[in-house]
PDB file of N, CA and C in Angstrom:
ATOM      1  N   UNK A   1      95.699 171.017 247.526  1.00  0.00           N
ATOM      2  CA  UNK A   1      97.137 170.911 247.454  1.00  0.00           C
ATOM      3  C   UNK A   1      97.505 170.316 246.099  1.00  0.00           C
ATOM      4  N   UNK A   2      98.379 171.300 245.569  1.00  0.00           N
ATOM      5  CA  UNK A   2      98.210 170.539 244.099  1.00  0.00           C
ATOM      6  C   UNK A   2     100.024 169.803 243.714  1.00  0.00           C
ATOM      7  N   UNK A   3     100.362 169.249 244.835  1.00  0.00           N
ATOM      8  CA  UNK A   3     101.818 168.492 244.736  1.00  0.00           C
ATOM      9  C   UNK A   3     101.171 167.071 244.326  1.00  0.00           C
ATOM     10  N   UNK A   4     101.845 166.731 243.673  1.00  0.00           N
ATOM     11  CA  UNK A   4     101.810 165.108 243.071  1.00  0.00           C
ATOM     12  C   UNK A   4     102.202 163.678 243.334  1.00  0.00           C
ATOM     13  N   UNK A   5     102.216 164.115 245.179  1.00  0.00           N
ATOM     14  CA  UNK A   5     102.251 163.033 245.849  1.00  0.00           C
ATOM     15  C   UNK A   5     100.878 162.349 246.595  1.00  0.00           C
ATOM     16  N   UNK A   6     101.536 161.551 247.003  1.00  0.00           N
ATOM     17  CA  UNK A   6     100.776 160.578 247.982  1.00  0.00           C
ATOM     18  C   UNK A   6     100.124 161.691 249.546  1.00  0.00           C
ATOM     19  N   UNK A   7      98.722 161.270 250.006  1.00  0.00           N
ATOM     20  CA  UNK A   7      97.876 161.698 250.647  1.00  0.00           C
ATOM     21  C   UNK A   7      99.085 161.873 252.036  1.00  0.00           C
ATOM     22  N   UNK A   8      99.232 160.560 252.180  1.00  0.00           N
ATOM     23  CA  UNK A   8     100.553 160.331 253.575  1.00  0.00           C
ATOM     24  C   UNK A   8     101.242 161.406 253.255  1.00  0.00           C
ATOM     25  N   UNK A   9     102.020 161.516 252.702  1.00  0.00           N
ATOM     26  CA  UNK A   9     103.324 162.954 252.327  1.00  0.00           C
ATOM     27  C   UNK A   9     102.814 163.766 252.315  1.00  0.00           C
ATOM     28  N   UNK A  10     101.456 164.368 251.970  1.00  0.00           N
ATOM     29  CA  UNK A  10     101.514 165.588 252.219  1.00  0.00           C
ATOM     30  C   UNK A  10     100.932 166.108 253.599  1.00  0.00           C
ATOM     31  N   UNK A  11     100.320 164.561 254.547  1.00  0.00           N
ATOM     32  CA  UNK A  11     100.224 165.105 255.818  1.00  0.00           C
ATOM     33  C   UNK A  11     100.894 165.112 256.622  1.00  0.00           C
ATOM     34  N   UNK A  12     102.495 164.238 256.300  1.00  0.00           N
ATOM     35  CA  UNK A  12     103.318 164.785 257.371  1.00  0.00           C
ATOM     36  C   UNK A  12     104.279 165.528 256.315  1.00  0.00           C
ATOM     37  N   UNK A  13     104.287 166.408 255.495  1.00  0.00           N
ATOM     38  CA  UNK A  13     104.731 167.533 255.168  1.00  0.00           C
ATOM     39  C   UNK A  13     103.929 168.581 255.811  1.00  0.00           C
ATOM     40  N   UNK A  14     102.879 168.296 256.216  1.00  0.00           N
ATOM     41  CA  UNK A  14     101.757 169.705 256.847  1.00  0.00           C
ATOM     42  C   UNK A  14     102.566 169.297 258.455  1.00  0.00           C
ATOM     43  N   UNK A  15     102.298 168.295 259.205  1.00  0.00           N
ATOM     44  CA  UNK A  15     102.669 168.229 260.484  1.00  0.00           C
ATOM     45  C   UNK A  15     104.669 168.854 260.557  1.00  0.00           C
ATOM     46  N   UNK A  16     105.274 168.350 259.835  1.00  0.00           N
ATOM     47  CA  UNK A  16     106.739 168.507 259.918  1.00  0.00           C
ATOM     48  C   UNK A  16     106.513 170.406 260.113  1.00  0.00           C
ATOM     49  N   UNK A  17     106.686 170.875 259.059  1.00  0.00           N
ATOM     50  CA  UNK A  17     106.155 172.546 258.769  1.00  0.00           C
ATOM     51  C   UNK A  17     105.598 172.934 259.889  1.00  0.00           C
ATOM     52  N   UNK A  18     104.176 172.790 259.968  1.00  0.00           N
ATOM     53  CA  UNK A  18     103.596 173.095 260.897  1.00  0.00           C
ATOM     54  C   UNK A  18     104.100 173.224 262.630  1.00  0.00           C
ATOM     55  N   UNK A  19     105.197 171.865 262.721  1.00  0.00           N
ATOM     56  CA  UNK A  19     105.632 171.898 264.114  1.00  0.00           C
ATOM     57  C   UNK A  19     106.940 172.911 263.968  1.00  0.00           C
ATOM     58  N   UNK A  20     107.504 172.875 262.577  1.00  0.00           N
ATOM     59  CA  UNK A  20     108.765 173.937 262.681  1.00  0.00           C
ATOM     60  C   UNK A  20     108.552 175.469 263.177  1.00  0.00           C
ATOM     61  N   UNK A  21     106.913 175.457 262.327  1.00  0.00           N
ATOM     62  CA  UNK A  21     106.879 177.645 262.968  1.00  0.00           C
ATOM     63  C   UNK A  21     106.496 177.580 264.113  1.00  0.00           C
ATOM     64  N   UNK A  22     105.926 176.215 264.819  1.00  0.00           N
ATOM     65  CA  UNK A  22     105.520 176.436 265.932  1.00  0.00           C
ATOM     66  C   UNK A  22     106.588 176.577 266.738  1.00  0.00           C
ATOM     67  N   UNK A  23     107.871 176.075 266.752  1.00  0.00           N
ATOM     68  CA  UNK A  23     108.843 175.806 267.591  1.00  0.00           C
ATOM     69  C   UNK A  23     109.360 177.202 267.093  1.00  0.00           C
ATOM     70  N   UNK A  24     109.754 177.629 265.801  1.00  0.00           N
ATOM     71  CA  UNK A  24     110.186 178.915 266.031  1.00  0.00           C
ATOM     72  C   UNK A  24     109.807 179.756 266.540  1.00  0.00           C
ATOM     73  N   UNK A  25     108.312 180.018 266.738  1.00  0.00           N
ATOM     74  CA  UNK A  25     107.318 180.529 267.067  1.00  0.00           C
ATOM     75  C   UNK A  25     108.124 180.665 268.501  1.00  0.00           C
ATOM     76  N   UNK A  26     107.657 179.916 269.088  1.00  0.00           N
ATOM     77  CA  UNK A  26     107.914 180.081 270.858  1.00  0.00           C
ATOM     78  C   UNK A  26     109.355 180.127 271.097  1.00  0.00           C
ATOM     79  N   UNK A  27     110.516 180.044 270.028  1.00  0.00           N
ATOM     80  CA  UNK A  27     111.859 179.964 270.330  1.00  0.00           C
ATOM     81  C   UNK A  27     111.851 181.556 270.697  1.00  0.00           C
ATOM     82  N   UNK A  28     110.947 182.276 269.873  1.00  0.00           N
ATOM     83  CA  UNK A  28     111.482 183.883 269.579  1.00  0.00           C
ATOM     84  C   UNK A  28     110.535 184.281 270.687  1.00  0.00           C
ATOM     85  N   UNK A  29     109.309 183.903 270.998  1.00  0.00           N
ATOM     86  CA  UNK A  29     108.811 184.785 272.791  1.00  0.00           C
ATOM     87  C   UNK A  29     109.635 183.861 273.635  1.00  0.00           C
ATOM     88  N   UNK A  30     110.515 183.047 273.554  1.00  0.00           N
ATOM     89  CA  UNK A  30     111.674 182.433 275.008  1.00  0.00           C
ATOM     90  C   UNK A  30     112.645 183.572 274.612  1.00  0.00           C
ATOM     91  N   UNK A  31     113.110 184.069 273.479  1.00  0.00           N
ATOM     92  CA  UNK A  31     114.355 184.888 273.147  1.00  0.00           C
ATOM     93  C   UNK A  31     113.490 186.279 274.043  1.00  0.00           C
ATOM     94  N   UNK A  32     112.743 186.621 273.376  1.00  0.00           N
ATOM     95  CA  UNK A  32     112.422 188.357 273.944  1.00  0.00           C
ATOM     96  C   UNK A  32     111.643 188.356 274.877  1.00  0.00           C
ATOM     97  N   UNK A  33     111.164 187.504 275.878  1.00  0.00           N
ATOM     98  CA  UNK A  33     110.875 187.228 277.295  1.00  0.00           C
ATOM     99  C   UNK A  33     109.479 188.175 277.444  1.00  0.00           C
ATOM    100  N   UNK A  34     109.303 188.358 278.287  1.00  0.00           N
ATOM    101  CA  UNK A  34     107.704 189.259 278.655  1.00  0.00           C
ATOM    102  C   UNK A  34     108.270 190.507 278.495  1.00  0.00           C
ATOM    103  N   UNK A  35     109.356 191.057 278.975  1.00  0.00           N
ATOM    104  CA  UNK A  35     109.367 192.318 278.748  1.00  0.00           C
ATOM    105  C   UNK A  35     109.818 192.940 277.238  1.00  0.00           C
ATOM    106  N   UNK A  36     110.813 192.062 276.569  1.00  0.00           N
ATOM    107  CA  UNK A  36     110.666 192.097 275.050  1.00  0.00           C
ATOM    108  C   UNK A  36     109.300 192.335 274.885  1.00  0.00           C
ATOM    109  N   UNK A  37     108.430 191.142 274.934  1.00  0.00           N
ATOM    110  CA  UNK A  37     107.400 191.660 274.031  1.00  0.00           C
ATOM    111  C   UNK A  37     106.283 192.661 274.302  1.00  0.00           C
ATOM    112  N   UNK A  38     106.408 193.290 275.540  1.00  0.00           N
ATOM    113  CA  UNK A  38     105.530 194.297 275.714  1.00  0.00           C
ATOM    114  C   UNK A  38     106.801 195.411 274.819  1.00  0.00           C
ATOM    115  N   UNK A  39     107.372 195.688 274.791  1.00  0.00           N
ATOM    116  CA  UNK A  39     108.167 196.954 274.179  1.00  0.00           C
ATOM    117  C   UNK A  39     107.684 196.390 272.502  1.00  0.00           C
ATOM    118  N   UNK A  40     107.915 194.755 272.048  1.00  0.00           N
ATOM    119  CA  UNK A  40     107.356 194.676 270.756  1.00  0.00           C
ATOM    120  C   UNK A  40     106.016 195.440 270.174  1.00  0.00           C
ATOM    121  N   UNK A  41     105.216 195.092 271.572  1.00  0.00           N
ATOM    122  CA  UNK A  41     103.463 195.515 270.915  1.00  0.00           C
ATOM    123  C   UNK A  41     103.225 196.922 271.261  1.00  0.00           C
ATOM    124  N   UNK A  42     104.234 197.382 272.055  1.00  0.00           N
ATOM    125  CA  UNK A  42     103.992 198.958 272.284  1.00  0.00           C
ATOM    126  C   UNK A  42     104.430 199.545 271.232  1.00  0.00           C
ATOM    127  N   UNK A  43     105.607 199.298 270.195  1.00  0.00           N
ATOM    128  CA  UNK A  43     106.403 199.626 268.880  1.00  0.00           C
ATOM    129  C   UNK A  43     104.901 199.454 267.973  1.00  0.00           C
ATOM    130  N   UNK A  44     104.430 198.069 267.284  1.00  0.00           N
ATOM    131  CA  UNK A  44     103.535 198.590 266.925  1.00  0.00           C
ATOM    132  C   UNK A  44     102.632 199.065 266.855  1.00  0.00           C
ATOM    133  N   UNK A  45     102.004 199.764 268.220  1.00  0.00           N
ATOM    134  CA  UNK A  45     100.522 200.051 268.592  1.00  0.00           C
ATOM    135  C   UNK A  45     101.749 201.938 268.410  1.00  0.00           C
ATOM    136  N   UNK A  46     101.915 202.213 268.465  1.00  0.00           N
ATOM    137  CA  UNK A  46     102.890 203.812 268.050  1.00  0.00           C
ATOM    138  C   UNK A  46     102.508 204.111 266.837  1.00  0.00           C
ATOM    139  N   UNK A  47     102.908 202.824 265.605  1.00  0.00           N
ATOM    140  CA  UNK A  47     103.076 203.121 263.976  1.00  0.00           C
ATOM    141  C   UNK A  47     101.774 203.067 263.465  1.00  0.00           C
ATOM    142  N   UNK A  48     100.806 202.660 264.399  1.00  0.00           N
ATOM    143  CA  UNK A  48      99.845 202.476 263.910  1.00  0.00           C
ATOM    144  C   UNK A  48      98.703 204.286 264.195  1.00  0.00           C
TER     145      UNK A  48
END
């Protein structure tokens, strides 16, 4: 990590981040529910 802080800051800059995609993460499979995401993975298993 080449930021020019302190060891502390950049591990709760990794934890802060880290918990944000996680929470977005699961905000968006609570938004498109089980059946959202089977129509998601069926869309890309088609293009592929």
């Amino acid at each position: 990590m080449l930021l020019p802080i302190r060891a502390t800051a950049k591990g709760v800059l990794w934890v802060v981040f880290f918990g944000l995609a996680k929470t977005s993460q699961y905000t968006a499979l609570a938004i498109l529910g089980v059946d959202g995401w089977r129509r998601l993975k069926s869309t890309f298993k088609k293009q592929n």
